[in-house]
Protein backbone atom coordinates (compact mmCIF):
# COMPACT_ATOMS: atom_id res chain seq x y z
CA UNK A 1 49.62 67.32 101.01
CA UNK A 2 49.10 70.45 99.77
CA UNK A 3 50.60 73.93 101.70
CA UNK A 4 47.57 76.25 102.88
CA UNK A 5 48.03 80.25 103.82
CA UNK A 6 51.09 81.88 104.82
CA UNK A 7 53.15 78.52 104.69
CA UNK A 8 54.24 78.87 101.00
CA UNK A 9 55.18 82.26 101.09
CA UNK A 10 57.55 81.28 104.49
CA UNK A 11 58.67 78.57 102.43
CA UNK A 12 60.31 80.07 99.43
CA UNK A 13 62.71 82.61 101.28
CA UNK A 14 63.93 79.29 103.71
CA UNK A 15 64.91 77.65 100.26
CA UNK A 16 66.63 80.30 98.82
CA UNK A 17 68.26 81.21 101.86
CA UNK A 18 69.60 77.43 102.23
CA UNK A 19 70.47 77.71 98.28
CA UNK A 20 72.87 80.65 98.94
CA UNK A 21 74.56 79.08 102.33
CA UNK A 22 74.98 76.09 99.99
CA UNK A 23 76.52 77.83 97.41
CA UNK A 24 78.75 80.21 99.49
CA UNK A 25 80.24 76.99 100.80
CA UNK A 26 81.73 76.30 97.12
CA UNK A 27 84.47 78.34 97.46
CA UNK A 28 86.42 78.95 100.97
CA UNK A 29 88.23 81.83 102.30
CA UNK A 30 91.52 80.74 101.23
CA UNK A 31 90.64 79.42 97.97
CA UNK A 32 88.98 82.73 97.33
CA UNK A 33 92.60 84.17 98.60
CA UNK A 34 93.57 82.19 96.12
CA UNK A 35 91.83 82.77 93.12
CA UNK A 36 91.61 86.71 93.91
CA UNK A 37 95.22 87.31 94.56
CA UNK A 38 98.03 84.07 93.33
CA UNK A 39 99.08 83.93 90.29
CA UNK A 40 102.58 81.86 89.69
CA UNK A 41 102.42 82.54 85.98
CA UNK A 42 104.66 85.48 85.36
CA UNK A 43 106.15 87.89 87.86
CA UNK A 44 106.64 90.65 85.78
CA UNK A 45 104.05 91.24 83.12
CA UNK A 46 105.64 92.76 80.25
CA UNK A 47 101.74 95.03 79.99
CA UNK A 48 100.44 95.33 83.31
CA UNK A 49 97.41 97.35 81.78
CA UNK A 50 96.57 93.88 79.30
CA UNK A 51 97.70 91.59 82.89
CA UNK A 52 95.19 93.37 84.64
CA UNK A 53 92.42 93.93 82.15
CA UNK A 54 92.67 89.74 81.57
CA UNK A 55 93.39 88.24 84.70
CA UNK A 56 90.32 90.56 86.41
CA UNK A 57 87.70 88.94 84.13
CA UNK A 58 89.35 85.46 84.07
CA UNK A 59 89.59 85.50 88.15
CA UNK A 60 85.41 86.64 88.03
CA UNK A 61 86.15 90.27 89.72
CA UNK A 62 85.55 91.98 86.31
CA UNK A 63 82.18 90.50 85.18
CA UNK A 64 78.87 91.55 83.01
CA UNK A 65 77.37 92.79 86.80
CA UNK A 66 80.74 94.00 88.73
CA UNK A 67 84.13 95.87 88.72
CA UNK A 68 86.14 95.32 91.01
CA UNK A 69 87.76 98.63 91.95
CA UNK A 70 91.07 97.50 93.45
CA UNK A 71 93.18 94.12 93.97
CA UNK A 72 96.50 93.42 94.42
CA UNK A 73 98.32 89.86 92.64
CA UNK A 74 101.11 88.12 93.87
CA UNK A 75 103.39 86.55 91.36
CA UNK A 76 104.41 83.46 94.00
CA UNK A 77 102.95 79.97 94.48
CA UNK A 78 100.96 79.29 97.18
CA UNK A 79 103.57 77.16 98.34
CA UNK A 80 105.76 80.44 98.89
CA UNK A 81 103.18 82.13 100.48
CA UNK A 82 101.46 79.92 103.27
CA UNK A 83 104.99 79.74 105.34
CA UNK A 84 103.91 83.45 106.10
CA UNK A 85 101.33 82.09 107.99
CA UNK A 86 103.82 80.35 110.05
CA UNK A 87 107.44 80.96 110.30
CA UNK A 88 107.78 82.64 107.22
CA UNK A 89 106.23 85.77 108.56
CA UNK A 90 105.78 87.92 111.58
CA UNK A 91 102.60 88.95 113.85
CA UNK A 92 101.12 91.94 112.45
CA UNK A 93 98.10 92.43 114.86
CA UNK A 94 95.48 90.15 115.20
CA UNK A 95 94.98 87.60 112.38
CA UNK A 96 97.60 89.92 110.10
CA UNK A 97 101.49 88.57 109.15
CA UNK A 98 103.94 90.25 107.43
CA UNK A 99 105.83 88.72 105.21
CA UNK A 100 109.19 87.93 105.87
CA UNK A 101 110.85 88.35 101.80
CA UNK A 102 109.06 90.86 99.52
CA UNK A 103 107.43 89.54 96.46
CA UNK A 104 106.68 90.60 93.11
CA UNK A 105 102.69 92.09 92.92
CA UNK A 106 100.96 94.00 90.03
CA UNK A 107 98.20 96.48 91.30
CA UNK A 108 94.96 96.26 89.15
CA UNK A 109 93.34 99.76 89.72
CA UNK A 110 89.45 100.41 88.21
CA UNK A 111 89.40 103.21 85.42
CA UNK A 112 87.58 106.17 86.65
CA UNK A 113 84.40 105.92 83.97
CA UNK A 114 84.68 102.47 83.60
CA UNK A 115 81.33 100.34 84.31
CA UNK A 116 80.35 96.85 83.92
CA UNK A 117 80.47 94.86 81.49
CA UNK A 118 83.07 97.28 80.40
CA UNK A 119 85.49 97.19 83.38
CA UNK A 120 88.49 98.89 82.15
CA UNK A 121 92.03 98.35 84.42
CA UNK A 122 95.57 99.76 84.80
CA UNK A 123 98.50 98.07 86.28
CA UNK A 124 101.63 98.76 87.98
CA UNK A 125 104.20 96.75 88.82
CA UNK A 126 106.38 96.52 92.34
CA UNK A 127 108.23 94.50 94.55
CA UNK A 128 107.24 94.33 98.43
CA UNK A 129 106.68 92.61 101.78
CA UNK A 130 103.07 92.15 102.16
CA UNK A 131 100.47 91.80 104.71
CA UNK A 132 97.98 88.77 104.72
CA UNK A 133 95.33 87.43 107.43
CA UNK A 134 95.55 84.16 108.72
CA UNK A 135 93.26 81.65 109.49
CA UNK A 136 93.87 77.88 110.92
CA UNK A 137 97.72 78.35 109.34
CA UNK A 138 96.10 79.40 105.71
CA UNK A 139 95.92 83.45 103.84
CA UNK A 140 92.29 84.29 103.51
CA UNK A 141 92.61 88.14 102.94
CA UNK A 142 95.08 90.48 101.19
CA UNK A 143 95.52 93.43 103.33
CA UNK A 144 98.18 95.29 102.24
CA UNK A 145 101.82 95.81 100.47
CA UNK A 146 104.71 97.27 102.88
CA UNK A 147 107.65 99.00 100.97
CA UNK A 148 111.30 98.29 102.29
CA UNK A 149 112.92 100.90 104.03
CA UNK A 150 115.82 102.42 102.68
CA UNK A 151 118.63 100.69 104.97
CA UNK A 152 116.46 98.28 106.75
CA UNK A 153 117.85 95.65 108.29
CA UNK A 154 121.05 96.96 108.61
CA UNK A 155 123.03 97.07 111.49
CA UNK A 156 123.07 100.45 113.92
């Protein structure tokens, strides 16, 4: 059978648009949380400038067609960092939870100047309680890093 008028030209956006759905499916939220933000390797990088610069095109943020301007990395295992989503962390608002322990991150920051495919990072190094989103008991979103307190948790 062969397609006649305006059939073929309604046909090609339907497959590309089942194409895409198919391949956003490849990756979900929290293995995308996963990839874009735990990394169990080292929890201090001696060069958080290098750290950055590598993990960033090794994690697909820093590519020939995108820079990634900002992301966070938490040097913990995913096994440390679900129990936020449950009992290891508190509500937050919403889907948010805050951790209960801090945990090492390095800060990947974009270069002001710096386009692809020559994405160009610094790095800095800390130590705090962070804030995730939860879904169905899993992190699918970095939100943000909370510094301690001087004196929190102490008694009045």
């Amino acid at each position: 059978m062969v397609l006649r008028g305006a059939q073929p030209a309604l046909l090609l956006p339907l497959i590309l648009l089942v194409t895409g759905l198919a391949l956003a499916r490849g990756e979900s939220r929290y293995e995308k949380f996963l990839r874009q933000h735990v990394d169990a390797s080292d929890p201090s990088p001696p060069d958080a400038r290098r750290y950055c610069n590598l993990l960033m095109r090794r994690r697909d943020m820093a590519t020939a067609h995108k820079c990634k301007h900002l992301n966070t990395f938490i040097h913990g295992s995913a096994d440390q960092i679900e129990p936020i989503c449950r009992d290891g962390g508190e509500p937050a608002g919403g889907d948010l939870r805050l951790s209960e322990d801090p945990f090492p991150l390095t800060v990947c920051e974009l270069q002001g100047g710096s386009d692809p495919p020559d994405c160009d990072y610094s790095g800095s190094s800390s130590t705090s309680r962070i804030v995730i989103a939860c879904v169905d008991g899993e992190p699918v979103h970095f939100e943000t890093q909370v510094d301690s307190q001087a004196g929190e948790g102490d008694e009045p």
